[in-house]
Structure formats: structure tokens, C-alpha cells
Protein backbone atom coordinates (compact mmCIF):
# COMPACT_ATOMS: atom_id res chain seq x y z
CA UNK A 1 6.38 5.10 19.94
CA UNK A 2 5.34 1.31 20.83
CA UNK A 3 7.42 -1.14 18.97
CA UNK A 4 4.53 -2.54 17.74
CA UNK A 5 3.30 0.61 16.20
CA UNK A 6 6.70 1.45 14.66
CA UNK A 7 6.64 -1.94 12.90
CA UNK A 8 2.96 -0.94 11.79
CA UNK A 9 4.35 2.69 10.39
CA UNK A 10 7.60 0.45 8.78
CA UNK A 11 5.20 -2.13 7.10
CA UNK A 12 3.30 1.30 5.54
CA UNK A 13 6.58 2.59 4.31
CA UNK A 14 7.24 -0.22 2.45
CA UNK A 15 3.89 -0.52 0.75
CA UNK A 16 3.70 3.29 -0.06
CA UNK A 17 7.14 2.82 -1.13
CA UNK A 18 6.21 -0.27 -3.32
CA UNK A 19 2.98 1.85 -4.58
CA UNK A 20 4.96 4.76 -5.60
CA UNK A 21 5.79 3.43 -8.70
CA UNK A 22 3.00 3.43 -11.39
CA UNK A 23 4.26 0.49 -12.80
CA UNK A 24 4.07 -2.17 -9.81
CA UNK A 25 0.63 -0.46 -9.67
CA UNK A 26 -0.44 -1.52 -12.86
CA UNK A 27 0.96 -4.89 -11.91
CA UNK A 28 -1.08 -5.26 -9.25
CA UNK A 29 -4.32 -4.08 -10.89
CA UNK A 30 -3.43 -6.79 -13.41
CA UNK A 31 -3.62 -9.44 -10.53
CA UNK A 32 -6.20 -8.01 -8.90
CA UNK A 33 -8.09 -8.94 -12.13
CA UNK A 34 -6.73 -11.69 -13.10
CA UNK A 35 -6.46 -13.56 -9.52
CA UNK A 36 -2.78 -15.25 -10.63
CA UNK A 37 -0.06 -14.53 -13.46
CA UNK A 38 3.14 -15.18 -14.42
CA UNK A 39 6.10 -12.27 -15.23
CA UNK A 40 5.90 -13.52 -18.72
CA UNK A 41 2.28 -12.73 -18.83
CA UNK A 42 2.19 -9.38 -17.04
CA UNK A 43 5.27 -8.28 -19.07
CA UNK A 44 2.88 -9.31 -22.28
CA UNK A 45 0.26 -6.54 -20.86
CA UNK A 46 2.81 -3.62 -19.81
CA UNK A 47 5.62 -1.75 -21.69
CA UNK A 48 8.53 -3.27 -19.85
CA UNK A 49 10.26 -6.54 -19.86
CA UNK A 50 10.04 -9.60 -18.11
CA UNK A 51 12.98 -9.07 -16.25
CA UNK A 52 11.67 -5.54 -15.43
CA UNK A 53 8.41 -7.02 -14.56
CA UNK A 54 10.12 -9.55 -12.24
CA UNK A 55 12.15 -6.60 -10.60
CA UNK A 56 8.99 -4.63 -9.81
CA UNK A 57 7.63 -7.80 -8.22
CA UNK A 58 10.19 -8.43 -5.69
CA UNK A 59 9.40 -5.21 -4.59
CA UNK A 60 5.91 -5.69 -4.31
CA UNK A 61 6.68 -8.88 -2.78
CA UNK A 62 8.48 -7.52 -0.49
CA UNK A 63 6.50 -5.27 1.08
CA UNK A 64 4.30 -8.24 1.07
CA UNK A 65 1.25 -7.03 -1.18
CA UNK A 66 2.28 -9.87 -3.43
CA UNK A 67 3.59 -13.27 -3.53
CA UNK A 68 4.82 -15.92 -5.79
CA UNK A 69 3.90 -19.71 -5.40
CA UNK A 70 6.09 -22.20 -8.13
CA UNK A 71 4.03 -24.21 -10.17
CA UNK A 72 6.07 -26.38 -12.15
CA UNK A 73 8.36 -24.50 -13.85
CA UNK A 74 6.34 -21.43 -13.50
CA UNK A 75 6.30 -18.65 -10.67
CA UNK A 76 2.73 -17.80 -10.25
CA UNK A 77 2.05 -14.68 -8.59
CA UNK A 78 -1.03 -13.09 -6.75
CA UNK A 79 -2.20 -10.08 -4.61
CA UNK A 80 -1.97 -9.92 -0.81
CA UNK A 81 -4.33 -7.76 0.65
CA UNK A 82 -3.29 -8.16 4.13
CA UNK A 83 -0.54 -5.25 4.22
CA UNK A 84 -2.78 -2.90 1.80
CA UNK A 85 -5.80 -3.41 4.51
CA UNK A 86 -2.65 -2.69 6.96
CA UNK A 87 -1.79 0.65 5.49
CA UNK A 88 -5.17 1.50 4.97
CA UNK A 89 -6.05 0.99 8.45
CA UNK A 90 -3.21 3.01 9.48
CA UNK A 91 -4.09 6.18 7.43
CA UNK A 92 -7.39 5.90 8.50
CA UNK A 93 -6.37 6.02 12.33
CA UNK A 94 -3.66 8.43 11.20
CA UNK A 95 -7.00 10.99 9.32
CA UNK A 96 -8.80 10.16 12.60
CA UNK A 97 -6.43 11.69 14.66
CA UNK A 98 -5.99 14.99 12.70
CA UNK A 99 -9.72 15.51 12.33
CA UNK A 100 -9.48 15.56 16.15
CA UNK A 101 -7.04 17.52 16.27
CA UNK A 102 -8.83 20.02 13.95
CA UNK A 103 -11.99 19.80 15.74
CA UNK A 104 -10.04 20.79 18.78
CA UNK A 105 -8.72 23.79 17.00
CA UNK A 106 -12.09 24.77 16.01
CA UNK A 107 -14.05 24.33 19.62
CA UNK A 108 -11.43 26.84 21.29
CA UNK A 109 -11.24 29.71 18.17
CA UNK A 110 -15.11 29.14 18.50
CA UNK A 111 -15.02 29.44 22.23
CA UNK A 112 -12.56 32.77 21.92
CA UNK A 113 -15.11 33.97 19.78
CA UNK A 114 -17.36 33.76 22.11
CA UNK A 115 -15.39 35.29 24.70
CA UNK A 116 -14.66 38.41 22.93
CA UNK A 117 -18.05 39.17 21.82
């Protein structure tokens, strides 16, 4: 494996990772909506605290699908779409390759088929 495709399959880890938790998903459909919010907002909209919500966004910050710019006082946090369109890519090269592979499989039971007929 090329180093630059394990750091693409490590940068998907983290994300599904990140995504695995329903939570930091609703958190992230909350920014996706509202563009920018702060924990103390978010945590206003979920069942969780603020310094749960916080948690789940260091996470999600660190697989870089969000991040947090100060304003002020306030940490004001957004989506990042760049590692989601990442790991999207990937599983779409990754469903590529399979339906190859399965085409494969079917063309030669087809062709022994064929041959036994």
C-alpha cells in the first residue's frame, strides 16, 4: 500500500470513527444547518451537556470534519466537508473496485456456462 493511500484509508478511519457515534452526528447536522454554533448552543438542542457536547467536538474536530474559530470569548464551530468528500471518495473507489471484481466473477461462471453446455 502507497503511503499516500494509507494516509487516505487513516483519514477514513477517523471520520467513520468520529461518525459512529449518533451524537457527533446530530452535532454535525446541527451545523450543517445552522452554518456556525457554539457548545452552549448545540448542548441547548441535544440531551447532553456542554461539556459532553465539547467532548464530541474534539472528536469531530479531530478527524477534521469540524473546526472551531474563537470569537471573542466564544468558540464558534462549523462543518468541514473536505475529509467527508475524502471518505466518500474513498468508498466510492473502494464500491468501484468490488463491482469489478463481481463483474469478473460473473463473465467467467457465465463463460463456464457456456462451456459446459
Amino acid at each position: 500500500m502507497t503511503d499516500e493511500r494509507r494516509g487516505a484509508v487513516e483519514a477514513a478511519d477517523s471520520v467513520l470513527v468520529a461518525l459512529a457515534d449518533p451524537t457527533r452526528r446530530q452535532l454535525l447536522d446541527l451545523l450543517a444547518a445552522q452554518g456556525e454554533a457554539t457548545a452552549t448552543t448545540l448542548a441547548g438542542r441535544l440531551p447532553v451537556s456542554r461539556q459532553a457536547v465539547v467532548k464530541h467536538l474534539a472528536v469531530l474536530d479531530g478527524a477534521g470534519l469540524v473546526s472551531g474559530s474563537r470569537v471573542g470569548r466564544e468558540v464558534r464551530y462549523a462543518v468541514r466537508p473536505a475529509a467527508l468528500d475524502a471518505t466518500a471518495r474513498w468508498m466510492a473507489a473502494l464500491a468501484a473496485d468490488w463491482d469489478r471484481r463481481l463483474a469478473n466473477i460473473k463473465r467467467v461462471a457465465e463463460e463456464a456456462e457456456g462451456d459446459s453446455r
